[in-house]
N, C-alpha and C. Protein backbone atom coordinates (compact mmCIF):
# COMPACT_ATOMS: atom_id res chain seq x y z
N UNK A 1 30.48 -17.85 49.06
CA UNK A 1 29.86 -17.61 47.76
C UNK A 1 30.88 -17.01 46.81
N UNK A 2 30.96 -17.33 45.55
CA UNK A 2 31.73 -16.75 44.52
C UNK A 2 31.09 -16.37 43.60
N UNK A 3 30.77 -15.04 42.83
CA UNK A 3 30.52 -14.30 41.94
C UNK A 3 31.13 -14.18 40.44
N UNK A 4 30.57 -14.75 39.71
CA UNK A 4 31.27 -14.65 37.91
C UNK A 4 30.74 -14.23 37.43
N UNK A 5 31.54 -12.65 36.68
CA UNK A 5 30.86 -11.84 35.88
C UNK A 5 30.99 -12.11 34.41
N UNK A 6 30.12 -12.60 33.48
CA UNK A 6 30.59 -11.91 32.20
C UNK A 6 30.45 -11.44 31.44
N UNK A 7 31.30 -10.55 30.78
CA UNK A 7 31.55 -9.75 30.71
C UNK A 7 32.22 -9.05 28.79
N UNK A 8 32.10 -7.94 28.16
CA UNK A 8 32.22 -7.65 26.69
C UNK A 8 32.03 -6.58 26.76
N UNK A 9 32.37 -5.90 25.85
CA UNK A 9 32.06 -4.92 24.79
C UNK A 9 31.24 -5.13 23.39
N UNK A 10 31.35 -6.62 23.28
CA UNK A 10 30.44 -6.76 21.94
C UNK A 10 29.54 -7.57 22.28
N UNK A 11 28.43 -7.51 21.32
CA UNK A 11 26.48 -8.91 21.63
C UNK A 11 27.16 -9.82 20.97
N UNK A 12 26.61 -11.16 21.05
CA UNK A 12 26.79 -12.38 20.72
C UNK A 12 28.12 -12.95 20.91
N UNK A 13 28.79 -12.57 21.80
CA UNK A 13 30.47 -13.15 21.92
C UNK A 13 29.80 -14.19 22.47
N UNK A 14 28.89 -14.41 23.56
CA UNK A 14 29.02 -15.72 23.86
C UNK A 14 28.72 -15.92 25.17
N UNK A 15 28.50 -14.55 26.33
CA UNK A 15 28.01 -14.49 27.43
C UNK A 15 27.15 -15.26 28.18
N UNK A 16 25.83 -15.26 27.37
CA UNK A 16 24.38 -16.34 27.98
C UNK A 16 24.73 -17.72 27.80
N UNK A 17 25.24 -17.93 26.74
CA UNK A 17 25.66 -19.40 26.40
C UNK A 17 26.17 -19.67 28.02
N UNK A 18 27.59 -19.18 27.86
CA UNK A 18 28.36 -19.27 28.75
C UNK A 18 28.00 -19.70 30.36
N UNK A 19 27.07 -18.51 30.25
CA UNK A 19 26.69 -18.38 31.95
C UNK A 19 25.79 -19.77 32.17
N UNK A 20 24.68 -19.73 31.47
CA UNK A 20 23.35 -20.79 32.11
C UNK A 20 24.43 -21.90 31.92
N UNK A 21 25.25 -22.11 30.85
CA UNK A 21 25.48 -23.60 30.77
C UNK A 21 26.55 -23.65 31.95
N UNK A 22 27.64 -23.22 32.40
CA UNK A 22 28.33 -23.37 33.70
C UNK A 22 26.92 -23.64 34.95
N UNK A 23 26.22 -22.34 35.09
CA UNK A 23 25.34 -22.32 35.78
C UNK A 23 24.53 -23.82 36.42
N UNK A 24 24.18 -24.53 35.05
CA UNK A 24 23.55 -25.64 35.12
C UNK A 24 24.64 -26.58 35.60
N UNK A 25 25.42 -26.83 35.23
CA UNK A 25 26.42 -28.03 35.40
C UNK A 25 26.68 -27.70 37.18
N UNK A 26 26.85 -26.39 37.77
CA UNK A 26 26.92 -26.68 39.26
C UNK A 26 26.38 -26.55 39.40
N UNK A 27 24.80 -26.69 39.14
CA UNK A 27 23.52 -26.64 39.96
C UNK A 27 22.80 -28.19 40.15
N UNK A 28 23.53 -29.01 39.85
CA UNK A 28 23.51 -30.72 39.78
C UNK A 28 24.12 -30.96 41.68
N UNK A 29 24.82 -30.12 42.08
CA UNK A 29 25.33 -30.16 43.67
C UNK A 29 25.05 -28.94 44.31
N UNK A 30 24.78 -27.84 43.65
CA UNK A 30 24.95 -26.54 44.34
C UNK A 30 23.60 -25.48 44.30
N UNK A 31 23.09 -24.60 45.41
CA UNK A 31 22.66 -24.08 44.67
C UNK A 31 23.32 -22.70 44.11
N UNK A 32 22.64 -22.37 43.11
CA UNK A 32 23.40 -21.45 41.91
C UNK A 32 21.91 -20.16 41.31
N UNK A 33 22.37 -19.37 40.85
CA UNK A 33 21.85 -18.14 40.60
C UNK A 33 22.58 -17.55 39.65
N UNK A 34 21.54 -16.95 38.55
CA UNK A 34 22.50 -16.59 37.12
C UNK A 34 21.49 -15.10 37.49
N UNK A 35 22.40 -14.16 37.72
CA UNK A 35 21.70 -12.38 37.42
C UNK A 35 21.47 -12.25 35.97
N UNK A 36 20.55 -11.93 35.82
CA UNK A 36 20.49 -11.57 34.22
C UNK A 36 19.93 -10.26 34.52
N UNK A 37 21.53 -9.34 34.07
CA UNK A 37 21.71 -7.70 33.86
C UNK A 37 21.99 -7.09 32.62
N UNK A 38 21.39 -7.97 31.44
CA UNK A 38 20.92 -8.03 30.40
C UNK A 38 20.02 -7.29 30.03
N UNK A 39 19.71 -6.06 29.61
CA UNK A 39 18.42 -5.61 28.96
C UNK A 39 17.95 -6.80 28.01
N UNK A 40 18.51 -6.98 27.20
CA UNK A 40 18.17 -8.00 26.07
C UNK A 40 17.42 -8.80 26.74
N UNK A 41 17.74 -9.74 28.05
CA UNK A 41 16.86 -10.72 28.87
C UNK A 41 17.36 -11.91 28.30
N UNK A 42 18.03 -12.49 27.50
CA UNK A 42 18.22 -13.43 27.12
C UNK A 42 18.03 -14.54 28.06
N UNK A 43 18.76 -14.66 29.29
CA UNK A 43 18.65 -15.83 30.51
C UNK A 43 17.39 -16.04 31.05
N UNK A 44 16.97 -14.73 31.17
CA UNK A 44 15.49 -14.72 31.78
C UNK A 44 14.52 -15.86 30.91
N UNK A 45 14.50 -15.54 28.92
CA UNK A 45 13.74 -16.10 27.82
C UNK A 45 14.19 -17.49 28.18
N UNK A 46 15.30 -17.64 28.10
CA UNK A 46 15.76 -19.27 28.54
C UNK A 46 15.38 -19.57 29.57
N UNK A 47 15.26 -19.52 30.54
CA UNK A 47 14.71 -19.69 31.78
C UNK A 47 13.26 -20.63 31.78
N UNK A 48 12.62 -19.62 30.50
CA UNK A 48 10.81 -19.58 30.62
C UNK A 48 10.75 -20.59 29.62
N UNK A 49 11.76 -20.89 28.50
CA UNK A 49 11.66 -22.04 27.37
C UNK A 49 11.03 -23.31 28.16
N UNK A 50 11.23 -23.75 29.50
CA UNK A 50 11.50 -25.35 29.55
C UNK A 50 11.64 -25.49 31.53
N UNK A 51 10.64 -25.08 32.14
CA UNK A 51 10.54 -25.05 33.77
C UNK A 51 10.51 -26.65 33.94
N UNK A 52 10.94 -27.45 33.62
CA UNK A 52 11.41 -28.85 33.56
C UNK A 52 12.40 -28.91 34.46
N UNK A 53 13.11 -30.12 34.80
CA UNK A 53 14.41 -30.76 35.17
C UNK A 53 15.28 -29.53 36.09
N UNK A 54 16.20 -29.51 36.14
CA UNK A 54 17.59 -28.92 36.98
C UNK A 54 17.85 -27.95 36.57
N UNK A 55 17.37 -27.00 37.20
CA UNK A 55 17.73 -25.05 36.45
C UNK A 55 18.21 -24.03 37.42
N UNK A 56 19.12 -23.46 36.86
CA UNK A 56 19.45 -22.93 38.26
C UNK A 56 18.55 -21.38 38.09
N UNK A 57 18.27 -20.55 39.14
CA UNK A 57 17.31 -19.62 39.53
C UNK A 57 18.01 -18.42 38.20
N UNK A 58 16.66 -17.87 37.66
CA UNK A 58 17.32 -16.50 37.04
C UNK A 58 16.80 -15.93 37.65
N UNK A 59 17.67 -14.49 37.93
CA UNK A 59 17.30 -13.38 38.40
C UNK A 59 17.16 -12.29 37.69
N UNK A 60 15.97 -11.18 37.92
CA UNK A 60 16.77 -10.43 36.79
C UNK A 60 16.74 -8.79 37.63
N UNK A 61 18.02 -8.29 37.18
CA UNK A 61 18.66 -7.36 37.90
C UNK A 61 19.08 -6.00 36.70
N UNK A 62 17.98 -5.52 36.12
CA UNK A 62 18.43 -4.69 35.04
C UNK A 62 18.97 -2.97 35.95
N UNK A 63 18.69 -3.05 36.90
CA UNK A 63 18.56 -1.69 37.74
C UNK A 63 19.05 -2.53 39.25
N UNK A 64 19.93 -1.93 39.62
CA UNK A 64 20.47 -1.76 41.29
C UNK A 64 20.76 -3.48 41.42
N UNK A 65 21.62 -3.84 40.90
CA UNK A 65 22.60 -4.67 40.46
C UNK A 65 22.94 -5.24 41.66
N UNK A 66 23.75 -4.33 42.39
CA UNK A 66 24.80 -4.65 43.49
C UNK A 66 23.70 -4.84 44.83
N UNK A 67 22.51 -4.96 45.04
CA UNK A 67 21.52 -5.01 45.89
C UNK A 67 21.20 -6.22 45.39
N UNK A 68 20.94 -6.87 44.32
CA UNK A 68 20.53 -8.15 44.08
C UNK A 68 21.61 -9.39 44.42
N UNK A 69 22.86 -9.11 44.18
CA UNK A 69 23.70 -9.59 44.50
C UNK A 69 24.43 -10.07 46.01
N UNK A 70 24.08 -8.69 46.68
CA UNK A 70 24.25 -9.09 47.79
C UNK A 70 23.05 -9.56 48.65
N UNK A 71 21.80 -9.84 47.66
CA UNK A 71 20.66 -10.23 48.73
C UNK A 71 21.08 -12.18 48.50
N UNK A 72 21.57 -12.12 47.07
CA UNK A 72 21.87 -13.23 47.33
C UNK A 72 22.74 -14.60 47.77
N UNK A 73 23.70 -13.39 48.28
CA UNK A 73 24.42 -14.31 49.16
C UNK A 73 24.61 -15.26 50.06
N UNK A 74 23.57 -15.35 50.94
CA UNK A 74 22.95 -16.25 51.98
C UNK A 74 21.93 -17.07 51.40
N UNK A 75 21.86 -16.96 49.97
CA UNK A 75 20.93 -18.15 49.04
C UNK A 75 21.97 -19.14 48.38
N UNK A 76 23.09 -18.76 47.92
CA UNK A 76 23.56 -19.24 46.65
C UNK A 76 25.28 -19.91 46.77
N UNK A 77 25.13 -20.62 45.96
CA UNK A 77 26.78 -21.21 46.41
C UNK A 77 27.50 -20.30 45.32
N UNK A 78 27.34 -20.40 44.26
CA UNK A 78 27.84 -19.67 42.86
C UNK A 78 26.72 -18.64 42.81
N UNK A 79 27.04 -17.54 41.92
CA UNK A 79 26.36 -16.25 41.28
C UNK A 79 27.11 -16.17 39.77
N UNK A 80 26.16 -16.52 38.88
CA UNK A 80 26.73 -15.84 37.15
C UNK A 80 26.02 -14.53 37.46
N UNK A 81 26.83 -13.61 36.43
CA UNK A 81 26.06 -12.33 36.01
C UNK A 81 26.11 -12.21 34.86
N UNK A 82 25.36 -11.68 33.98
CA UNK A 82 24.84 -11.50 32.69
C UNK A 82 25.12 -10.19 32.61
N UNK A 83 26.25 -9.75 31.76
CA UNK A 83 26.50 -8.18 31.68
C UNK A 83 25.89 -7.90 30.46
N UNK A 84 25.56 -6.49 30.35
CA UNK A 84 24.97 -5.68 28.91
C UNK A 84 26.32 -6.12 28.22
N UNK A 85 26.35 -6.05 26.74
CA UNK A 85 27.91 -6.26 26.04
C UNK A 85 28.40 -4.49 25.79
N UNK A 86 28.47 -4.26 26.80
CA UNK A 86 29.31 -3.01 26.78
C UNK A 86 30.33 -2.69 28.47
N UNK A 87 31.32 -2.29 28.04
CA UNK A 87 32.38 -1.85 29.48
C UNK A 87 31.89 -1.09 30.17
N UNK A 88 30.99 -0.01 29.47
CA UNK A 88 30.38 1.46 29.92
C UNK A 88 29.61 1.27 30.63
N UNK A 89 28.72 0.33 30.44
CA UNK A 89 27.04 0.27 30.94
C UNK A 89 27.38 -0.02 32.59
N UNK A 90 26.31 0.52 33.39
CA UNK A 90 26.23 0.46 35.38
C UNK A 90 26.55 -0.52 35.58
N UNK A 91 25.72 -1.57 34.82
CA UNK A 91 25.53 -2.70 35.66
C UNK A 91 27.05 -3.56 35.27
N UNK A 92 27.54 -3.14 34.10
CA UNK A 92 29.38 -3.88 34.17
C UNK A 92 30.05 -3.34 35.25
N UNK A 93 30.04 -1.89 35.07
CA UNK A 93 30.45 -1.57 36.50
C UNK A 93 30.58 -1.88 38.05
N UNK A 94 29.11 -2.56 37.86
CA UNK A 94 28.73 -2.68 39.14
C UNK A 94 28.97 -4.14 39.66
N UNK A 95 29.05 -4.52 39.04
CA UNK A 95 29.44 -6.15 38.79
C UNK A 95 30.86 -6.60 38.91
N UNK A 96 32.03 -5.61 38.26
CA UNK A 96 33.30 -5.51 38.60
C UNK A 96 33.95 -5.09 39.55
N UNK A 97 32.70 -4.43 40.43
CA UNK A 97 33.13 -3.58 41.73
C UNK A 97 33.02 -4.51 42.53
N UNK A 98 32.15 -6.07 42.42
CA UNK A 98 31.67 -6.80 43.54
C UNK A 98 31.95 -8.65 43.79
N UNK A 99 32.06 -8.65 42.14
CA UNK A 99 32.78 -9.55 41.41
C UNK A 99 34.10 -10.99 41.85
N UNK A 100 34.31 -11.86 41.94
CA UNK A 100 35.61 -12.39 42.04
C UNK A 100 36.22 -12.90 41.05
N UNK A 101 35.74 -13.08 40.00
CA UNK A 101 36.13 -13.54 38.63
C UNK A 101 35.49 -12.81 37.44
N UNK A 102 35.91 -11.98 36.39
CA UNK A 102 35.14 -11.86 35.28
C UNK A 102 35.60 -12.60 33.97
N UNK A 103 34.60 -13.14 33.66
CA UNK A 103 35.07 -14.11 31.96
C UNK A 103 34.51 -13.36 30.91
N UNK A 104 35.44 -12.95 29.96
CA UNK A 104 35.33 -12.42 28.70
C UNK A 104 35.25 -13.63 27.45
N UNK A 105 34.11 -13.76 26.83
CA UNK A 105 34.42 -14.26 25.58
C UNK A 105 34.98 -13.74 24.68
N UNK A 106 35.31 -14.13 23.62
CA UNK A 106 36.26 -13.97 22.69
C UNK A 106 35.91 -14.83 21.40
N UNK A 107 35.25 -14.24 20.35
CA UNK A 107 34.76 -15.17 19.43
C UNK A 107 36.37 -14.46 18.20
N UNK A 108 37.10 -15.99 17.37
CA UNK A 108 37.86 -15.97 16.79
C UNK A 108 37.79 -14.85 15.62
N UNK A 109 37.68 -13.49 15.76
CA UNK A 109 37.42 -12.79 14.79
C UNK A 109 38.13 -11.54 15.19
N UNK A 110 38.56 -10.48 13.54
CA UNK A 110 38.91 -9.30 13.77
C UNK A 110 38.24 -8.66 14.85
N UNK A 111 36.81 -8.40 14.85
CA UNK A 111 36.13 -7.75 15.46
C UNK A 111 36.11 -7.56 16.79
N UNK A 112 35.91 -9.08 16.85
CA UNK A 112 36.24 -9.30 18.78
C UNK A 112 37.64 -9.21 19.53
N UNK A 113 38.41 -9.11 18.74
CA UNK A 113 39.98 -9.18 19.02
C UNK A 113 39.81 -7.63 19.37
N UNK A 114 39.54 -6.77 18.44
CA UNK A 114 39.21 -5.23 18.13
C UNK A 114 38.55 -4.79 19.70
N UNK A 115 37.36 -5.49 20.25
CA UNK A 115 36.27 -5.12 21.20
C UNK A 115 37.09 -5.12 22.38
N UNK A 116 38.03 -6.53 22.62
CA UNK A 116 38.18 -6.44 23.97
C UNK A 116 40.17 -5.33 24.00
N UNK A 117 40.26 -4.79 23.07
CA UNK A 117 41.99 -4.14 23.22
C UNK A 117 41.48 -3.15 24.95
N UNK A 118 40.52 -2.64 24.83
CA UNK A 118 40.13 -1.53 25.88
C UNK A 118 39.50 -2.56 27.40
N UNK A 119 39.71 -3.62 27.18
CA UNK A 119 38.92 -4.45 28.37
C UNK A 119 40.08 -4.42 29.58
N UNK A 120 40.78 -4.62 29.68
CA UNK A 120 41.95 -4.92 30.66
C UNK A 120 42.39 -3.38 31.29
N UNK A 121 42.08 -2.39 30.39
CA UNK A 121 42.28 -0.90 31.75
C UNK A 121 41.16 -0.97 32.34
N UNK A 122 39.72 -1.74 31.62
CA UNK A 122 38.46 -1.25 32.33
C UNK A 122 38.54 -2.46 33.64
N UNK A 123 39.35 -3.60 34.08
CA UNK A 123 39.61 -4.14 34.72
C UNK A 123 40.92 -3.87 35.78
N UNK A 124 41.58 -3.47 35.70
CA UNK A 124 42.73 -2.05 36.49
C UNK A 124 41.63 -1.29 36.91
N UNK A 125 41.11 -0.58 36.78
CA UNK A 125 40.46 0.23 37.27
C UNK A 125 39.75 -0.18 38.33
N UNK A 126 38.73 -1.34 37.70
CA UNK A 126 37.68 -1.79 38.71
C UNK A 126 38.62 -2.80 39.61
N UNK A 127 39.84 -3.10 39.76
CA UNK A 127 40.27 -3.55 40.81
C UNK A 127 40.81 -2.92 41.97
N UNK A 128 41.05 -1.36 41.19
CA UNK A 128 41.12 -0.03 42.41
C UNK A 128 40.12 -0.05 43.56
N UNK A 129 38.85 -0.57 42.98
CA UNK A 129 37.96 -0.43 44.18
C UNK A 129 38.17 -1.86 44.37
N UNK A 130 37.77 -2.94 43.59
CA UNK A 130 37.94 -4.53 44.15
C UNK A 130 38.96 -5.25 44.47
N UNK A 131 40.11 -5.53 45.10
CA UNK A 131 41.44 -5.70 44.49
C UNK A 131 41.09 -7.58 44.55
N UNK A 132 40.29 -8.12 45.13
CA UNK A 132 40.39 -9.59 45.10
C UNK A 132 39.70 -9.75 43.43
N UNK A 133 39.59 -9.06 42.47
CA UNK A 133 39.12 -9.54 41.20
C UNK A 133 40.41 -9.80 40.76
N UNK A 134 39.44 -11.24 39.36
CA UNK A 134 40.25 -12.03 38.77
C UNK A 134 39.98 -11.86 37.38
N UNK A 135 40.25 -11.78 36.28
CA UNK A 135 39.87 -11.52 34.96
C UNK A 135 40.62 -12.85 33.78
N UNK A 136 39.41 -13.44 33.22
CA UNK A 136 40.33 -14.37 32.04
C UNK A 136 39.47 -14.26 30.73
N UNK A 137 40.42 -14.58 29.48
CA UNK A 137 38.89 -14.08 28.35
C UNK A 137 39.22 -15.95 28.14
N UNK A 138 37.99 -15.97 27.58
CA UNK A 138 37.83 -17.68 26.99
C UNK A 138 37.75 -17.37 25.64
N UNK A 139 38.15 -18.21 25.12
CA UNK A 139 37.48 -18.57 23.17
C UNK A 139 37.15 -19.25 23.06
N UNK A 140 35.98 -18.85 22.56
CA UNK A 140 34.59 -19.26 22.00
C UNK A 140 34.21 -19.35 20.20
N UNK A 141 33.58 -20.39 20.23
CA UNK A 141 33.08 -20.81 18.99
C UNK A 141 34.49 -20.79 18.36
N UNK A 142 35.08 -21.84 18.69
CA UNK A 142 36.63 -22.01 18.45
C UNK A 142 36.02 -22.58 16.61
N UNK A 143 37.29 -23.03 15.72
CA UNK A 143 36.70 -23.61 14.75
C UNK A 143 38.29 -23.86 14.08
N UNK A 144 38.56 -25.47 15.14
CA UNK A 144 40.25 -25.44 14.68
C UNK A 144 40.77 -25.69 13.80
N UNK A 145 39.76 -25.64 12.44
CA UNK A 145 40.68 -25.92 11.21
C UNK A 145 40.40 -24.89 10.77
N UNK A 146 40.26 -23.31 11.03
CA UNK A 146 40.34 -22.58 10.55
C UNK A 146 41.71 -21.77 10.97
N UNK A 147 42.52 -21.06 10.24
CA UNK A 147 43.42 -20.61 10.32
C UNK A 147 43.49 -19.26 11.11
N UNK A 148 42.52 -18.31 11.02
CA UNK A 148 42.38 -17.22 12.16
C UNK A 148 41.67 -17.65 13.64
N UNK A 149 41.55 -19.14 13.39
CA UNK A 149 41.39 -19.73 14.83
C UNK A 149 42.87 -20.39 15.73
N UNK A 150 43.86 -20.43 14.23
CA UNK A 150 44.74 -20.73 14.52
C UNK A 150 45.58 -19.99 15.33
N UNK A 151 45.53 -18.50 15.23
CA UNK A 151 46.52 -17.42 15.65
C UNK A 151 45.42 -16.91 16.71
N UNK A 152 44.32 -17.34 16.52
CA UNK A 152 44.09 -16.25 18.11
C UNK A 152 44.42 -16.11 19.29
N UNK A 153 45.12 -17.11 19.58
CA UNK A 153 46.32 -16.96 21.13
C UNK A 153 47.03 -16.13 20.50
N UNK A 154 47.99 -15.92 19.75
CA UNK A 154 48.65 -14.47 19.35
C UNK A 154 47.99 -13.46 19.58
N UNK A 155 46.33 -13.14 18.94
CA UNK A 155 46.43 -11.75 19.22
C UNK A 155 45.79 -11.36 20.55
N UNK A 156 45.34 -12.36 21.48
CA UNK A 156 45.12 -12.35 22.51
C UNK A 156 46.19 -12.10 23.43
N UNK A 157 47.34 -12.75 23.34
CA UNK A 157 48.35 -12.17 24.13
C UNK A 157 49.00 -10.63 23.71
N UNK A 158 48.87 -10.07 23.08
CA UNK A 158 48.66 -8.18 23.32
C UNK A 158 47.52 -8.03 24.30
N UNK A 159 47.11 -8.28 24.78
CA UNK A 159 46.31 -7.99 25.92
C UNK A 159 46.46 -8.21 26.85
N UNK A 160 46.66 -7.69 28.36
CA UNK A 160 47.34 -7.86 29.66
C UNK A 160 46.37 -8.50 30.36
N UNK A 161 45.42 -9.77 29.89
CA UNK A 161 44.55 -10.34 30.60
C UNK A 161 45.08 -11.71 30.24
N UNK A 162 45.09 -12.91 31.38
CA UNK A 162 45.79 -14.68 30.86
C UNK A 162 44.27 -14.95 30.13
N UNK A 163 44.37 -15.82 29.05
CA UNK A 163 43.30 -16.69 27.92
C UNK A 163 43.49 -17.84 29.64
N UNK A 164 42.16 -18.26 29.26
CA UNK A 164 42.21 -20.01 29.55
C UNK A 164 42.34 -20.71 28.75
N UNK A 165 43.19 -21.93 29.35
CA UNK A 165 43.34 -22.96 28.23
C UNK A 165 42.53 -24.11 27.34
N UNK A 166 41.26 -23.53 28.14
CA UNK A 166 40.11 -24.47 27.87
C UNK A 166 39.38 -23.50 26.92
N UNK A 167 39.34 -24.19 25.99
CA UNK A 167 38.43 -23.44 24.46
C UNK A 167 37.03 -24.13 24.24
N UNK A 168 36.20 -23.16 23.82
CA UNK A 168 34.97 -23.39 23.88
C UNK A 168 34.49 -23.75 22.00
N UNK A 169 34.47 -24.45 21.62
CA UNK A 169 34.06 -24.67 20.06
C UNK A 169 33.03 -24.84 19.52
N UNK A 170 32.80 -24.34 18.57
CA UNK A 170 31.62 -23.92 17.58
C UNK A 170 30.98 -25.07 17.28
N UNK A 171 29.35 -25.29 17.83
CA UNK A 171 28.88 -26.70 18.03
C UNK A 171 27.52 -26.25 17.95
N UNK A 172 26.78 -26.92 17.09
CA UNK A 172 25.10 -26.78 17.01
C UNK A 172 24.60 -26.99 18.77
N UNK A 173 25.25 -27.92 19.04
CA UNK A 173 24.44 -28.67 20.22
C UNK A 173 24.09 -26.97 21.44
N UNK A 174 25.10 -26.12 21.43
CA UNK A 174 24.78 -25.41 21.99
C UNK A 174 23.49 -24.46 21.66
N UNK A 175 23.24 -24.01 20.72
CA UNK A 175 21.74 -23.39 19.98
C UNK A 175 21.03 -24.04 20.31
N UNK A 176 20.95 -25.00 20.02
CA UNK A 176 19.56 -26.46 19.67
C UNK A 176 19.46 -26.46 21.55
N UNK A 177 20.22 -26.44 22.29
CA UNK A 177 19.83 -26.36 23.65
C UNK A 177 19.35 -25.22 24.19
N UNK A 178 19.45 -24.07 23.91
CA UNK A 178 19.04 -22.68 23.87
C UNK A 178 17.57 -22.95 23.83
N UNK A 179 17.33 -23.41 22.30
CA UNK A 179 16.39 -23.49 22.03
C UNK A 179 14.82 -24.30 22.68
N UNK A 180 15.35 -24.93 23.35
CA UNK A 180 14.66 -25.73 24.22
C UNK A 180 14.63 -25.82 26.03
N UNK A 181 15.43 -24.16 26.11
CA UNK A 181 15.41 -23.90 27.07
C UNK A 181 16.31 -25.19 28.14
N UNK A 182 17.03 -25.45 27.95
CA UNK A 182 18.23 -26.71 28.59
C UNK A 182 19.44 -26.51 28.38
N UNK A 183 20.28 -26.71 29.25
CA UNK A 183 21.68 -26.64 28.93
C UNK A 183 21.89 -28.03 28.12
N UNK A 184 23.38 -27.76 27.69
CA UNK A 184 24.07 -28.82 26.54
C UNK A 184 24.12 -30.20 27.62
N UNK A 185 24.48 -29.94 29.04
CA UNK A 185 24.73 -31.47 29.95
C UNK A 185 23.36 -31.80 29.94
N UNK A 186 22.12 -31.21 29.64
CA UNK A 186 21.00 -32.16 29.10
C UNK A 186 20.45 -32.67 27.84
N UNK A 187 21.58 -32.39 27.40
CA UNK A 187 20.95 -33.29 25.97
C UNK A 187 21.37 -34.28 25.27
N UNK A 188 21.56 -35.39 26.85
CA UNK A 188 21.93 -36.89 26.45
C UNK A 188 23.20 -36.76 25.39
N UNK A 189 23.48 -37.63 24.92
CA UNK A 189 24.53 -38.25 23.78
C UNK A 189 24.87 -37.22 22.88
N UNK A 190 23.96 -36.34 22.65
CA UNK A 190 24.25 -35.23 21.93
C UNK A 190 25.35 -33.81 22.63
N UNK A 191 25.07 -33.91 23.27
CA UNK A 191 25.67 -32.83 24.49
C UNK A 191 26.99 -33.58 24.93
N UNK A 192 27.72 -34.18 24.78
CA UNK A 192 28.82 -34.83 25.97
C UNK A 192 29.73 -34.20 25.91
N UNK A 193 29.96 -33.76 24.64
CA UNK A 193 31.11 -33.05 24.16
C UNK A 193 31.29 -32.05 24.25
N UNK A 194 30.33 -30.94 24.57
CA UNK A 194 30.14 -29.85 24.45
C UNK A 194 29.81 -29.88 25.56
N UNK A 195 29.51 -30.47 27.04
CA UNK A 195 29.35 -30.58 28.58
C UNK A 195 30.62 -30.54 28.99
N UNK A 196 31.88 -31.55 28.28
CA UNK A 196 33.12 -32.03 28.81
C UNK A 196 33.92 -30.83 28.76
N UNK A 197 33.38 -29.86 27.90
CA UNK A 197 34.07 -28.62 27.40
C UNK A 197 33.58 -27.37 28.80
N UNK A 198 32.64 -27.94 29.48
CA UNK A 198 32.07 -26.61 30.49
C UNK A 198 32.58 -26.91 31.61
N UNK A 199 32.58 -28.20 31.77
CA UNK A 199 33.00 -28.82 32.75
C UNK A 199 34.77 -28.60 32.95
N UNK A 200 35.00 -28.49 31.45
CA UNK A 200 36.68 -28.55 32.49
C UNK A 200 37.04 -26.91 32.60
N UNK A 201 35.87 -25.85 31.66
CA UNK A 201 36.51 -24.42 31.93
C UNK A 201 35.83 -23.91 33.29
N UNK A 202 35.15 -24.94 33.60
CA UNK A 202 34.59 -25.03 35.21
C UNK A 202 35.82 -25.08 36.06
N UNK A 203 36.61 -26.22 35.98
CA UNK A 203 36.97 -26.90 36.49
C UNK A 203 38.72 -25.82 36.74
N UNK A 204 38.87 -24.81 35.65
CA UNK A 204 40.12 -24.13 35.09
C UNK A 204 39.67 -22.77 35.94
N UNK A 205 38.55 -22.43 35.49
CA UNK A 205 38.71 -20.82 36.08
C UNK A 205 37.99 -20.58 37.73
N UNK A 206 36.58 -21.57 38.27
CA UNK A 206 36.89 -21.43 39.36
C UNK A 206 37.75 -21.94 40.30
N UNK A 207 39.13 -22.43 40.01
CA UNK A 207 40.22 -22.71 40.63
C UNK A 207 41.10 -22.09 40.82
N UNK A 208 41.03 -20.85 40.20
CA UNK A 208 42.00 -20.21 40.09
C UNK A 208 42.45 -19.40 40.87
């Protein structure tokens, strides 16, 4: 079983997106389990949009984290976790203590550039107790004709964590699937592009 945390300091970088839609795409061969350690609940609300078609199980784990996790080990091929968007909060903690990969989004902005400068000691640390953790930030809601989308590999590299090379871009199709409780690989012709994009940061970070 392999465990992916992710993981912020700031709301809306891009976490839930993130998780259900990986989530879904290996739950077509695997089974899979998304923790949602979310107060917000976001995965959980998605979950309940659309009990239709191919979903992988939400859990929700707002309290004693590391007990849900390990109950589900002998269930699950993959585990997402849904962190609060803060470094501080238990359940990040607890998640980095148990973890084999954590993915940070990174939305192309001052702000988020700003959120994660403090992410990479809070990952040193939690590898004192974990040492098999792996840490990568992704960018998200890329938008490549914009010019501060242009430099954000610059200010990402001041940070002692590797970017993946697979960028995630700013696309209705992802909302509009939210919204209907489905990931983007279900929404036919509309989705391909924005599937081909999960699929290969699938394909980039659990390989690593």
């Amino acid at each position: 079983m392999s465990v992916v945390a992710l993981i912020g300091n700031k709301g809306g970088s891009g976490k839930t997106t993130l998780a259900v839609n990986m989530a879904t795409l290996l739950s077509e061969h695997n089974a899979i389990a998304v923790i949602d350690a979310d107060p917000l609940k976001s995965a959980s609300y998605w979950r309940s949009c659309d009990n239709t078609g191919n979903r992988p199980n939400v859990l929700e784990a707002s309290l004693d984290l590391e007990s849900v996790i390990l109950k589900s080990a002998a269930r699950y091929e993959h585990v997402f976790i849904d962190c609060p968007p803060s470094m501080q909060s238990p359940q990040t903690h607890a998640a980095l203590e148990v973890c084999d990969m954590a993915l940070i989004p990174v939305q192309p902005s001052p702000f988020d550039l700003w959120s994660t400068v403090s992410i990479d000691k809070s990952i040193e640390h939690a590898k004192k107790v974990n040492s098999k953790l792996k840490a990568m930030l992704i960018i998200n809601q890329l938008e490549p004709r914009k010019r501060l989308s242009k430099v954000i590999r610059r200010g990402l590299s001041e940070i002692d964590i590797n970017a993946a090379e697979t960028t995630i871009r700013r696309r209705e199709i992802y909302r509009i699937s939210a919204l209907e409780g489905k990931s983007v690989s279900q929404m036919g012709r509309r989705g391909v592009a924005a599937s081909q994009e999960i699929r290969d940061l699938i394909n980039e970070v659990m390989c690593v």
